[in-house]
C-alpha atoms as a PDB file:
ATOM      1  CA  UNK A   1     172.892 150.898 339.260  1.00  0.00           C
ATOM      2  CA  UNK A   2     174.827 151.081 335.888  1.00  0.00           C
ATOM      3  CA  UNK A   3     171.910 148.548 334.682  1.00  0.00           C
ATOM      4  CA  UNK A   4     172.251 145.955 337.686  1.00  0.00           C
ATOM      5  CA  UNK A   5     169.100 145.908 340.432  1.00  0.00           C
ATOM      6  CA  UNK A   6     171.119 146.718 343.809  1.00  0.00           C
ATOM      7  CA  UNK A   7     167.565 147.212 346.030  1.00  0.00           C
ATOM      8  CA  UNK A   8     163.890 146.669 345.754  1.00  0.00           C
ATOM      9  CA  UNK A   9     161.317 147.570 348.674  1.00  0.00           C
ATOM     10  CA  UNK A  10     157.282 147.959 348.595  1.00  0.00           C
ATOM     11  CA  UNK A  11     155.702 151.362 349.009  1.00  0.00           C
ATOM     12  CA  UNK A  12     152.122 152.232 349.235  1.00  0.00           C
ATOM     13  CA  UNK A  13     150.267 153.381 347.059  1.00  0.00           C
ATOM     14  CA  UNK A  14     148.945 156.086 348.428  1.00  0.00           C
ATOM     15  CA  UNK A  15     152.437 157.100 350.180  1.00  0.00           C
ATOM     16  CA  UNK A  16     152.674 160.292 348.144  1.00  0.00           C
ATOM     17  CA  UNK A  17     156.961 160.710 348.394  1.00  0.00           C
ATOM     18  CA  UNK A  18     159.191 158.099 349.888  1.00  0.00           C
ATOM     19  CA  UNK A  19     162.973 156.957 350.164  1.00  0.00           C
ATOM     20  CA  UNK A  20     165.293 154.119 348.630  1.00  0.00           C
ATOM     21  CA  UNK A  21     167.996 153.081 350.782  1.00  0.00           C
ATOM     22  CA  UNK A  22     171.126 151.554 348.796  1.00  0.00           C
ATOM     23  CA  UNK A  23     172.754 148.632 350.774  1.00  0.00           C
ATOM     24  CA  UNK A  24     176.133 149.099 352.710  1.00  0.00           C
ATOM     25  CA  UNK A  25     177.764 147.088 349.922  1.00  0.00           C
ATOM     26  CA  UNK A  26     177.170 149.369 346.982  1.00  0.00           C
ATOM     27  CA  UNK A  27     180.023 151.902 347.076  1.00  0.00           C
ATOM     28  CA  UNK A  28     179.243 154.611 344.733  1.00  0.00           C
ATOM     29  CA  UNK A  29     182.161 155.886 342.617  1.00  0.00           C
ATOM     30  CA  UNK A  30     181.862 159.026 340.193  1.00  0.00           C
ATOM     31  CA  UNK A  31     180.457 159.230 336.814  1.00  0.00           C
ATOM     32  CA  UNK A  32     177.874 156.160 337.747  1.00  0.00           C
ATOM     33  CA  UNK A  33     174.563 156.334 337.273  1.00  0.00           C
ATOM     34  CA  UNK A  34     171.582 155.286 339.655  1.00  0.00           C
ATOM     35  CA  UNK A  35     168.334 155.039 338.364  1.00  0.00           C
ATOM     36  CA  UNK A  36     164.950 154.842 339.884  1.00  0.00           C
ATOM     37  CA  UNK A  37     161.761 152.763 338.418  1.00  0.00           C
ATOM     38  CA  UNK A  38     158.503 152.414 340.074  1.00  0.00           C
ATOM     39  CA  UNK A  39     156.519 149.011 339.114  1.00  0.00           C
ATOM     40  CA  UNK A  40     152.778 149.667 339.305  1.00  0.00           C
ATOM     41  CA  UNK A  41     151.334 146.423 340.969  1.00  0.00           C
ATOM     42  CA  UNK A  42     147.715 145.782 341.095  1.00  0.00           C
ATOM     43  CA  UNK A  43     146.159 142.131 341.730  1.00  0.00           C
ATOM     44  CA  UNK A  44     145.158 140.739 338.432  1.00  0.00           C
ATOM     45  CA  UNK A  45     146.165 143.509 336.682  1.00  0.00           C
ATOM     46  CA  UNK A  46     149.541 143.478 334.466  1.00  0.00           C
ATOM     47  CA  UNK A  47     152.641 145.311 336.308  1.00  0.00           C
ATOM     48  CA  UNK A  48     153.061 148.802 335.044  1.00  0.00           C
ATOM     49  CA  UNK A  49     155.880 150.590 334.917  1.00  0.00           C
ATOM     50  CA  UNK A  50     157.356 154.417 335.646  1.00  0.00           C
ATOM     51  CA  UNK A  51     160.023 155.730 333.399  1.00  0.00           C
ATOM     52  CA  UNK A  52     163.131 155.839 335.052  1.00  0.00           C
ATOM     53  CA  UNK A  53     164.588 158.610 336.574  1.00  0.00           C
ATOM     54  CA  UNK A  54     168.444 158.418 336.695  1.00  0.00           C
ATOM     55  CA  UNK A  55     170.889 160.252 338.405  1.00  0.00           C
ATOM     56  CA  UNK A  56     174.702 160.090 337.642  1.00  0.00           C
ATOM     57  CA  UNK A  57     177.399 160.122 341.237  1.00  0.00           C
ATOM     58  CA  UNK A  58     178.910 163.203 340.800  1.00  0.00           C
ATOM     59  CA  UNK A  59     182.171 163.839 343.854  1.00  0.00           C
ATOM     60  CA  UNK A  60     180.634 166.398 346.708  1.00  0.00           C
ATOM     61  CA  UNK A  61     182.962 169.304 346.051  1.00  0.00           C
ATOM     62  CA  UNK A  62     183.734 170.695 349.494  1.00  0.00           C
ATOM     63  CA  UNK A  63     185.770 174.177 349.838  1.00  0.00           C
ATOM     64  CA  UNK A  64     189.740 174.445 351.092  1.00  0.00           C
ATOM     65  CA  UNK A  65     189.925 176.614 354.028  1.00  0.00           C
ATOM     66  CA  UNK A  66     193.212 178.849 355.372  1.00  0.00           C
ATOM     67  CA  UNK A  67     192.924 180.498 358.632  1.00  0.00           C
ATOM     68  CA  UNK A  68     196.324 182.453 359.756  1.00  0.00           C
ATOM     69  CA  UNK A  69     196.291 182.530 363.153  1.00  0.00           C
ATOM     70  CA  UNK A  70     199.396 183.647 365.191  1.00  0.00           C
ATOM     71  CA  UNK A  71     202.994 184.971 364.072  1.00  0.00           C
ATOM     72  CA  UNK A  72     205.777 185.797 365.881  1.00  0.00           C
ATOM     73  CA  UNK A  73     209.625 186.553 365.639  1.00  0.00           C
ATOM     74  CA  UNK A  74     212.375 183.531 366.665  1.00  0.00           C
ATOM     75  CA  UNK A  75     215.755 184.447 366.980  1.00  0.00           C
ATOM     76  CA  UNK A  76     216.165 181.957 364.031  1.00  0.00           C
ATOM     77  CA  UNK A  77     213.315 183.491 361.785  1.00  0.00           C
ATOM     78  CA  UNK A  78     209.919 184.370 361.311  1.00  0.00           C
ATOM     79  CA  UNK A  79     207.231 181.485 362.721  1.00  0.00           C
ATOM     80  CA  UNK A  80     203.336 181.623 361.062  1.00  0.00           C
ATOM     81  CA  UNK A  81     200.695 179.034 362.749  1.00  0.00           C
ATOM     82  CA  UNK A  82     197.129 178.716 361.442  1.00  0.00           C
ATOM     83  CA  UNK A  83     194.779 176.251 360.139  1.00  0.00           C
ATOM     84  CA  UNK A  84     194.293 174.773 356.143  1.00  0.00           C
ATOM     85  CA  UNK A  85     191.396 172.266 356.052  1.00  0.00           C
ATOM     86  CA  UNK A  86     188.914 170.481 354.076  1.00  0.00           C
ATOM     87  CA  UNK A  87     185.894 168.949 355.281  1.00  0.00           C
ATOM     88  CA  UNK A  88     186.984 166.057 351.858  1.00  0.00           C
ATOM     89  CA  UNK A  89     190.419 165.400 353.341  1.00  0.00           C
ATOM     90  CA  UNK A  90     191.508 162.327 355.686  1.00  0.00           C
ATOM     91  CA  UNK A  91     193.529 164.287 358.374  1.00  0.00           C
ATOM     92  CA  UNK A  92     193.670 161.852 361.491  1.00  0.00           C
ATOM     93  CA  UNK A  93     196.936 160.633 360.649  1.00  0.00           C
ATOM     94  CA  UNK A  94     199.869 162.857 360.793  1.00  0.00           C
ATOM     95  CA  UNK A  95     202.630 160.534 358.951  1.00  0.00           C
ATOM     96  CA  UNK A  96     200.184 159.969 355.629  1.00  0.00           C
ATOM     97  CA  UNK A  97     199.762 164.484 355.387  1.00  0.00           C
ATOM     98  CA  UNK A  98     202.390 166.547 354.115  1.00  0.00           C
ATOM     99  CA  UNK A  99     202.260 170.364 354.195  1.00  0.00           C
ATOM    100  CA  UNK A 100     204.833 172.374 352.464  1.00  0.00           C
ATOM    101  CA  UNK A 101     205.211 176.492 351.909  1.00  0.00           C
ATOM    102  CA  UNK A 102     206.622 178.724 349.126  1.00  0.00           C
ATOM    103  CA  UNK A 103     207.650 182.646 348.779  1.00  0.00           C
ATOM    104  CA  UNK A 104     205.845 184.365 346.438  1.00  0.00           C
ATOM    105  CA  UNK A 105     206.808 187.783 344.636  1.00  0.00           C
ATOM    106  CA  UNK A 106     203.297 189.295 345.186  1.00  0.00           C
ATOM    107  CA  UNK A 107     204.293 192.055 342.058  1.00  0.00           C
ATOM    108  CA  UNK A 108     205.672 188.990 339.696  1.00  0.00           C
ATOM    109  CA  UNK A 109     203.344 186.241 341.030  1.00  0.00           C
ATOM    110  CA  UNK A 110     206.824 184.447 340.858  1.00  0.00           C
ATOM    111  CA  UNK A 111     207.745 181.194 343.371  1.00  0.00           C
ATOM    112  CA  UNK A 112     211.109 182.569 344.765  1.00  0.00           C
ATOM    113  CA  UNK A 113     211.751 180.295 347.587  1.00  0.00           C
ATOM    114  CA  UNK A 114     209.483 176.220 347.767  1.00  0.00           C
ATOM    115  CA  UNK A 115     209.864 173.372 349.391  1.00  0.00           C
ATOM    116  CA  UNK A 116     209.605 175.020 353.352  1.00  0.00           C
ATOM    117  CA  UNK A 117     208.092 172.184 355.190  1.00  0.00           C
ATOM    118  CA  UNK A 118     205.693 172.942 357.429  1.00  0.00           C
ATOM    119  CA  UNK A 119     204.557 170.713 360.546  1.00  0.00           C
ATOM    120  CA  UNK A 120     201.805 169.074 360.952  1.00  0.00           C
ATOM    121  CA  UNK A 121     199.838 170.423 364.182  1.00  0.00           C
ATOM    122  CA  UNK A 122     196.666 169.262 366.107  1.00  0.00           C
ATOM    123  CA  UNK A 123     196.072 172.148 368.112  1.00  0.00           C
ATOM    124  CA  UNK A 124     192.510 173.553 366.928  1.00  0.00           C
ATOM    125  CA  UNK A 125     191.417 169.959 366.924  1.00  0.00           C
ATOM    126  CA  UNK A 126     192.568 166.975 368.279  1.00  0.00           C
ATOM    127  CA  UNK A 127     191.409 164.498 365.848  1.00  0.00           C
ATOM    128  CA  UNK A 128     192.796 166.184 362.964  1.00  0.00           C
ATOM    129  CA  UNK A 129     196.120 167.773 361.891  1.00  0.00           C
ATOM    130  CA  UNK A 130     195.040 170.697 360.006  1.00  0.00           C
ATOM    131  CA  UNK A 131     197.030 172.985 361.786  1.00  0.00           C
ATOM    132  CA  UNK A 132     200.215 174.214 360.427  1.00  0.00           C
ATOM    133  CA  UNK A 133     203.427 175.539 361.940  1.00  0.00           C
ATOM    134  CA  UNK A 134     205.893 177.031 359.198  1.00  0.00           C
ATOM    135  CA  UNK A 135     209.592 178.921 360.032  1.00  0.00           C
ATOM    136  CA  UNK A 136     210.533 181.106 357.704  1.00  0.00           C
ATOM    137  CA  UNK A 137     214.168 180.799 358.235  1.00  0.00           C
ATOM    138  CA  UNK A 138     216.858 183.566 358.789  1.00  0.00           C
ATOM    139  CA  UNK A 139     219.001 181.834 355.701  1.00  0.00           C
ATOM    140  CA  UNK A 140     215.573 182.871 353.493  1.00  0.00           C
ATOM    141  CA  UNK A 141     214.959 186.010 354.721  1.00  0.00           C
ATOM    142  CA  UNK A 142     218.559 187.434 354.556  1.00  0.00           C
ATOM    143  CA  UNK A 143     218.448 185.859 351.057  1.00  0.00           C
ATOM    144  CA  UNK A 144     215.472 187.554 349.168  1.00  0.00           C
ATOM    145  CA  UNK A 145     215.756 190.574 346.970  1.00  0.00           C
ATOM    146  CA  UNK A 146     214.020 193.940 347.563  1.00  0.00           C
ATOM    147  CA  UNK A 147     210.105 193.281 347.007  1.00  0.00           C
ATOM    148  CA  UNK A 148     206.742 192.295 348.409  1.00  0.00           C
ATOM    149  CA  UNK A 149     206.180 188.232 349.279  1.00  0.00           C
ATOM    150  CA  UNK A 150     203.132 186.006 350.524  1.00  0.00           C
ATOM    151  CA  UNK A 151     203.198 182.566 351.530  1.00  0.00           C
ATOM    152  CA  UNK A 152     201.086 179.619 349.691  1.00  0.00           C
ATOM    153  CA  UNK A 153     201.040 176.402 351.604  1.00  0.00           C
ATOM    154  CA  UNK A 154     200.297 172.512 349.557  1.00  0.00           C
ATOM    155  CA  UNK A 155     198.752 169.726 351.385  1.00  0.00           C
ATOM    156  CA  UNK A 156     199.573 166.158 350.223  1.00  0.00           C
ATOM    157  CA  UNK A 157     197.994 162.969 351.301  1.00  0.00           C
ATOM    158  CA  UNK A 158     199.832 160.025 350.654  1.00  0.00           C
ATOM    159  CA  UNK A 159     202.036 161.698 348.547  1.00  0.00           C
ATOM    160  CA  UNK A 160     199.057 162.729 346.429  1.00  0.00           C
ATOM    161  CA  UNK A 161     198.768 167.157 346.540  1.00  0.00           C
ATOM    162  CA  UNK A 162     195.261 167.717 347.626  1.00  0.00           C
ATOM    163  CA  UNK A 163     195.346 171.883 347.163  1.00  0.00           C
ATOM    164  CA  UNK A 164     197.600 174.760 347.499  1.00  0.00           C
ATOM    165  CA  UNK A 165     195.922 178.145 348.990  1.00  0.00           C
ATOM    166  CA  UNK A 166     197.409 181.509 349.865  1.00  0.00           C
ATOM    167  CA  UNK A 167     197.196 182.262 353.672  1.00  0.00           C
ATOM    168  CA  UNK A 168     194.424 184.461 354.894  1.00  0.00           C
ATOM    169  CA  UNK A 169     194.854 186.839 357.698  1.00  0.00           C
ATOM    170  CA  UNK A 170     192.354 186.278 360.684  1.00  0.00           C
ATOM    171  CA  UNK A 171     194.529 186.595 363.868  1.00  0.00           C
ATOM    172  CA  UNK A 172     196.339 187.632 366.899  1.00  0.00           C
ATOM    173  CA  UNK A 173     199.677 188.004 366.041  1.00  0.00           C
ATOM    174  CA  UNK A 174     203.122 188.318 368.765  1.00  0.00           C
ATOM    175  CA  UNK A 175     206.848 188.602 368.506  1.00  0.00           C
ATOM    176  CA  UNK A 176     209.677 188.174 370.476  1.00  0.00           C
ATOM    177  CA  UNK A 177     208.613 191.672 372.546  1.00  0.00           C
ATOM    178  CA  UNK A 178     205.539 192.765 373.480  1.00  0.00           C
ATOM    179  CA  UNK A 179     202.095 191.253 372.276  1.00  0.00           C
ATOM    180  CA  UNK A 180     200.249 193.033 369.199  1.00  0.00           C
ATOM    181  CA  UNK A 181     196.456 192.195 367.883  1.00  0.00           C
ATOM    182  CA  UNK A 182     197.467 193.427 364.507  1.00  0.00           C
ATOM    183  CA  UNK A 183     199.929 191.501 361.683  1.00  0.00           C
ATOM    184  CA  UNK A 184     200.783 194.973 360.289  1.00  0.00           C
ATOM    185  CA  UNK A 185     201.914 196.141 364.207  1.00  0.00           C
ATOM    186  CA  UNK A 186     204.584 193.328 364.232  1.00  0.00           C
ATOM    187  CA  UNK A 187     208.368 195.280 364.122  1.00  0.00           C
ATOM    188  CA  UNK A 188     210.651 194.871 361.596  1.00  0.00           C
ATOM    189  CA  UNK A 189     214.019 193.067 361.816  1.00  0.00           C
ATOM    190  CA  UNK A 190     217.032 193.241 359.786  1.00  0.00           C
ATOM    191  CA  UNK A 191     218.747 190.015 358.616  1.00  0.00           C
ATOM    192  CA  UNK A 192     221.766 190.419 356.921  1.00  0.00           C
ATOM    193  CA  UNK A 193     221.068 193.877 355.915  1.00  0.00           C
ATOM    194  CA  UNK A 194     218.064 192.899 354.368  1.00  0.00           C
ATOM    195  CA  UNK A 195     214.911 195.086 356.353  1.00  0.00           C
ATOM    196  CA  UNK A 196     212.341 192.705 356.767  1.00  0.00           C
ATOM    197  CA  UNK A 197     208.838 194.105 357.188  1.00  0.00           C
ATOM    198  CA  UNK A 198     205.876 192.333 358.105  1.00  0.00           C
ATOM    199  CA  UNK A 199     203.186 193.903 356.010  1.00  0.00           C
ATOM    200  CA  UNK A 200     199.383 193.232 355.347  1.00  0.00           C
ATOM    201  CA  UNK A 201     198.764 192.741 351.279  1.00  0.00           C
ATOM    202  CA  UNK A 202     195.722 192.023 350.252  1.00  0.00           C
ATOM    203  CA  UNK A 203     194.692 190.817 353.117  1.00  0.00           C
ATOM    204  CA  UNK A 204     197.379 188.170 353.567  1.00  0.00           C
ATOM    205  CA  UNK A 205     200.617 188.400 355.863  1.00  0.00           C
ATOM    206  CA  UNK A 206     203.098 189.328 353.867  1.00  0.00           C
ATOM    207  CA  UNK A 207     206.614 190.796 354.110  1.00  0.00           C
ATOM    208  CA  UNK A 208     208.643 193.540 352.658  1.00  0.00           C
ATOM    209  CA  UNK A 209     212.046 193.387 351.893  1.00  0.00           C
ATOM    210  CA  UNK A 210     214.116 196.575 351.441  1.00  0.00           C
ATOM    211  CA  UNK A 211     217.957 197.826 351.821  1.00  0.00           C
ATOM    212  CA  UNK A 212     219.660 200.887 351.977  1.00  0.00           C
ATOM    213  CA  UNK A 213     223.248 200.399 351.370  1.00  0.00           C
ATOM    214  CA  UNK A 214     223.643 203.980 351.045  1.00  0.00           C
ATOM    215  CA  UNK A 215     222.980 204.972 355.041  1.00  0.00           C
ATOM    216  CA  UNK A 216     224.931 205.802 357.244  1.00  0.00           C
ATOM    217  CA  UNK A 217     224.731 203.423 359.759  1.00  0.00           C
ATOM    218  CA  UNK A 218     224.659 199.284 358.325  1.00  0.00           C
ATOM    219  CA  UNK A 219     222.383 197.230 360.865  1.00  0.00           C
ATOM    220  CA  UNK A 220     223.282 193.644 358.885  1.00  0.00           C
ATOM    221  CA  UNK A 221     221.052 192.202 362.147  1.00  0.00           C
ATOM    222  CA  UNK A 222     218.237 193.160 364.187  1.00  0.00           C
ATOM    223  CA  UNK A 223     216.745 190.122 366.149  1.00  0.00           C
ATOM    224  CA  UNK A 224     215.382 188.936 369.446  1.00  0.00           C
ATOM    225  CA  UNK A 225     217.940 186.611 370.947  1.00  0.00           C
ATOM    226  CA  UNK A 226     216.808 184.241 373.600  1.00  0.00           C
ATOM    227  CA  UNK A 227     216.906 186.539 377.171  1.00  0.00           C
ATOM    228  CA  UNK A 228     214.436 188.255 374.803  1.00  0.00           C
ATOM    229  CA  UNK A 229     216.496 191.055 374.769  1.00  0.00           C
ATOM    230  CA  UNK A 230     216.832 193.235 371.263  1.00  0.00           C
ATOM    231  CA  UNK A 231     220.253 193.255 369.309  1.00  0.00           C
ATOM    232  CA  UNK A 232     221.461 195.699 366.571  1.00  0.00           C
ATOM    233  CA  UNK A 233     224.758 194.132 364.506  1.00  0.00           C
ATOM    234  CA  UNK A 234     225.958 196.030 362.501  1.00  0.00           C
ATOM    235  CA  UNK A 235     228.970 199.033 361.557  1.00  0.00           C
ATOM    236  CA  UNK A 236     229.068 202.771 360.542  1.00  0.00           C
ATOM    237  CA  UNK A 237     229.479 203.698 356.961  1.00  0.00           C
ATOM    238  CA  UNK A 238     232.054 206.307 357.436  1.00  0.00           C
ATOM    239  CA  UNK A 239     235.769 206.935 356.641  1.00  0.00           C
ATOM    240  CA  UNK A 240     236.016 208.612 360.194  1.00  0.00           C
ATOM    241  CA  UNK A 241     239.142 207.410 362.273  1.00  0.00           C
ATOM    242  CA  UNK A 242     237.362 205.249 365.317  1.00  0.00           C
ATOM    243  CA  UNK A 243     240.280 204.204 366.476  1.00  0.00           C
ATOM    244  CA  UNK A 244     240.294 204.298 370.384  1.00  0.00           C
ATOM    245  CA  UNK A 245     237.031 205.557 370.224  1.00  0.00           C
ATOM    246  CA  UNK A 246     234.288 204.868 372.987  1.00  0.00           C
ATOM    247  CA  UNK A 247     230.599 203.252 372.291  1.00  0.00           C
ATOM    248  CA  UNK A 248     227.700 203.153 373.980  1.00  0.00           C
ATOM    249  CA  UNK A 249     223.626 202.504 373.575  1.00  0.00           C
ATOM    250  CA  UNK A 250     221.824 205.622 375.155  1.00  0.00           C
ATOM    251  CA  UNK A 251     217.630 204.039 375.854  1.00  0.00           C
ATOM    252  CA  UNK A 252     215.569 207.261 375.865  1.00  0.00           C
ATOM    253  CA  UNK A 253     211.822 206.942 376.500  1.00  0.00           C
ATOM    254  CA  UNK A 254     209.238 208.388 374.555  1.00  0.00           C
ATOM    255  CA  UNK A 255     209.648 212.346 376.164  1.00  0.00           C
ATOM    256  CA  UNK A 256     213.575 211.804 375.144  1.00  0.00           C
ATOM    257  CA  UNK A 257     214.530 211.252 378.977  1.00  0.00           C
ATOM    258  CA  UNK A 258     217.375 209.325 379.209  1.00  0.00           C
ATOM    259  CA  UNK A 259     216.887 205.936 381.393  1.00  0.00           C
ATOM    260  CA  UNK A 260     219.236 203.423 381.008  1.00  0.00           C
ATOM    261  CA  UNK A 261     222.733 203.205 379.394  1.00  0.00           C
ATOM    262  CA  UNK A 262     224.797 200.490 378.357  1.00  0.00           C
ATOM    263  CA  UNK A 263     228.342 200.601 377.263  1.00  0.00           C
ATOM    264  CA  UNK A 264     229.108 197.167 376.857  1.00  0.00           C
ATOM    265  CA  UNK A 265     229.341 197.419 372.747  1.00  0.00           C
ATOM    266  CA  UNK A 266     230.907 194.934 370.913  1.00  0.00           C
ATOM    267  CA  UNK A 267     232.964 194.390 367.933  1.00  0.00           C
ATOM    268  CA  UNK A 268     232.859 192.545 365.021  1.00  0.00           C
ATOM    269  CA  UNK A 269     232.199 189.307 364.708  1.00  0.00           C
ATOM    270  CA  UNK A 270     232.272 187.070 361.768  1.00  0.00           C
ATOM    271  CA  UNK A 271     229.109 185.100 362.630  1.00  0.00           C
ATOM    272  CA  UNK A 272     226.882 188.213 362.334  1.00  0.00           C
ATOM    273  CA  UNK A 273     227.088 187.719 358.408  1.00  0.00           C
ATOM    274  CA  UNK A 274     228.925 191.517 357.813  1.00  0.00           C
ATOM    275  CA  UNK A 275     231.538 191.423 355.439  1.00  0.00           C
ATOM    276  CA  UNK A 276     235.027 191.057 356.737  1.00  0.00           C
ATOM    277  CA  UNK A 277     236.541 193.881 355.274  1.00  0.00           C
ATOM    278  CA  UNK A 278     234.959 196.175 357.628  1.00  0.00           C
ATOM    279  CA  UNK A 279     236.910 197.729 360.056  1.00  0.00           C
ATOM    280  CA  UNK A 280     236.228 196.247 363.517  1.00  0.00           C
ATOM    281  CA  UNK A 281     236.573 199.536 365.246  1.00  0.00           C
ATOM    282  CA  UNK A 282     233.602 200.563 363.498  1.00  0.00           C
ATOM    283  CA  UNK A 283     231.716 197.735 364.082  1.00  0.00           C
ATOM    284  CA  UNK A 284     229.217 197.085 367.031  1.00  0.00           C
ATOM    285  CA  UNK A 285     226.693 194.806 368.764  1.00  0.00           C
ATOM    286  CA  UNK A 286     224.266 196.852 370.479  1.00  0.00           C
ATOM    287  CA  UNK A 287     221.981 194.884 373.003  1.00  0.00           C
ATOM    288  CA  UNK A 288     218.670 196.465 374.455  1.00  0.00           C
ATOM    289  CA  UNK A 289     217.813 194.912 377.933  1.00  0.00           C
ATOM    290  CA  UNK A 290     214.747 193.499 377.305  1.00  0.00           C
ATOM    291  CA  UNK A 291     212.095 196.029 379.908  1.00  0.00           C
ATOM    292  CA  UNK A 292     213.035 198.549 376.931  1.00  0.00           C
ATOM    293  CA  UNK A 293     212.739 196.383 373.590  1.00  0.00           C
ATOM    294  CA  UNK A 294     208.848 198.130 372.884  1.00  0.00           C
ATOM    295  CA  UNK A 295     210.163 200.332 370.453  1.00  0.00           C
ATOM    296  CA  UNK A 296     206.704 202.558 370.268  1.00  0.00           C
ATOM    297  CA  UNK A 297     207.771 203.470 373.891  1.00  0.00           C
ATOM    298  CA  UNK A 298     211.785 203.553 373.550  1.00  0.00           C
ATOM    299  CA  UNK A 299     214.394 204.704 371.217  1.00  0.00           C
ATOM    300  CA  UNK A 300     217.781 204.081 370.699  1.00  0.00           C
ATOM    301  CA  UNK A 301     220.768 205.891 370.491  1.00  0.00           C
ATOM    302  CA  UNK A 302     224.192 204.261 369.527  1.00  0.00           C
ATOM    303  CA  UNK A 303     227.094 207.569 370.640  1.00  0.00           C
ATOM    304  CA  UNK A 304     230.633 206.970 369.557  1.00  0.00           C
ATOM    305  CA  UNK A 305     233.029 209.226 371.062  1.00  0.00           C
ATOM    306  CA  UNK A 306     236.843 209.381 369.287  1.00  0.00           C
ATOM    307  CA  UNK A 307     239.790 209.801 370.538  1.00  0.00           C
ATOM    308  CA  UNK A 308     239.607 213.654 369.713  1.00  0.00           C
ATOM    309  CA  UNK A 309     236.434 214.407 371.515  1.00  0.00           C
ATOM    310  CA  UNK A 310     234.062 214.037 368.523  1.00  0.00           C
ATOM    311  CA  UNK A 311     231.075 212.306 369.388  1.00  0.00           C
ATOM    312  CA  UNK A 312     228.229 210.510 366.835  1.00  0.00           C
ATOM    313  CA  UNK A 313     225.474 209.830 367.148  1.00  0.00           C
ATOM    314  CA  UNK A 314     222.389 207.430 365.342  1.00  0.00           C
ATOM    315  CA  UNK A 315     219.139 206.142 366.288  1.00  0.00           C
ATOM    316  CA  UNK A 316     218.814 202.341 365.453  1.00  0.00           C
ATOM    317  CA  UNK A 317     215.843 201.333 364.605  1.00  0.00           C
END
């Protein structure tokens, strides 16, 4: 090896093809090269011998891996679990490995939001942490400007970054409601006004960001709070005197029957993120018990009556 005899052992003649084993001591590094020589012996006979046939170490290549396997809705953002491995990588200890995300524009190809750490999970295999568990916080979300975003996630080992892949859809995929086999069947949410949309693209789970400022009713929130019951924050855009008016959420199932009503609507409050120069009497919390939060079997109707008699009325969704 590189010039130096590591090995020597006898073959027959007659053996037709046959194996070399190196020692346990030789550790074989890239770009070396390991030749071969066969020495004709023959009693009373000079030693022949075979040209050489050399082989340089070249590093076995192996293939990164992203499996996306479950997503769901927290009240304090959007959680995505799934494998990244690599049959090259040393994942048995969870301190050395560090996984990190970034928000991509999909349209721009532009990082928008890096550094997410992700945890380090062992669930698909107990001996090694390629699983992944990232949030997607509320903070981000309600952030981002109108567009379409995937996710890339970096693996380092011992502070050395191995590989950075886009996630790949192949999953079964839940919020905080009822269960859905399909990423593109997950609901939307609204985080400080900003519609969030979980959306297939390309193949990847990806989200959509879009706002209407211009509508006439401003959800700034839409989330699953921890009774797992849905809540709608937000105010009407209107320069309608609400003053002593009445509000309350009308549930309607999917034939328009009405079946449960709550009038326990709140006002503003300066922790749902909405701007404090809107007027409080035309604010409201809306919150759907959670036996009606399936909204492909429920709507929802928030009915303000004023003082006159006037009633309005908007579906939330």
């Amino acid at each position: 090896m590189d010039g130096s005899e590591v090995t020597r052992e006898d073959i027959e003649a007659d053996q037709g093809s046959y194996n070399i084993t190196l020692p346990d001591s030789v550790d074989l590094q890239e770009g070396q090269i390991v030749a071969v020589q066969i020495i004709g012996h023959q009693e009373g006979k000079e030693d022949k011998l075979s040209t050489e046939t050399k082989v340089q170490v070249k590093e076995k290549v192996y293939t990164t891996t992203s499996s996306f396997k479950n997503g769901y809705w927290q009240y304090y953002g959007l959680v995505y679990e799934g494998q990244m491995d690599n049959e090259g990588w040393d994942l048995s200890t969870a301190s050395r490995i560090t996984k990190t995300a970034k928000l991509v524009n999909h349209t721009t190809g532009e990082v928008v939001t890096e550094g997410i750490k992700a945890a380090n999970t062992n669930w698909y295999d107990s001996s090694r942490y390629n699983g992944y568990q990232i949030i997607i916080s509320n903070e981000v979300l309600g952030g981002l400007s109108e567009g379409d975003y995937t996710i890339q996630l970096s693996v380092a080992i011992d502070g050395v970054e191995k590989d950075t892949i886009d996630l790949n859809l192949e999953q079964v995929v839940s919020y905080m409601g009822p269960m859905h086999d399909n990423y593109a069947d997950m609901e939307q949410v609204v985080i400080k006004q900003n519609t969030v949309k979980p959306q297939v693209i390309d193949n990847k789970p990806g989200i959509v960001i879009t706002r209407d400022v211009e509508a006439s009713v401003q959800v700034f929130n839409k989330y699953w709070n921890n009774s797992n019951e849905l809540v709608f924050e937000g105010y009407v855009n209107t320069t309608a005197d609400f003053s002593g008016a009445t509000k309350k959420l009308v549930i309607k199932d999917a034939s328009g029957e009405v079946i449960a009503t709550r009038n326990n609507i709140y006002t503003f409050s300066s922790s749902w993120g909405i701007p404090v120069d809107v007027d409080p009497t035309k604010s409201f919390q809306a919150i759907v018990p959670a036996a009606y939060t399936n909204q492909a079997n429920y709507t929802y109707e928030l009915v303000i009556t004023d003082a006159q008699g006037a009633t309005f009325t908007e579906v939330l969704n």
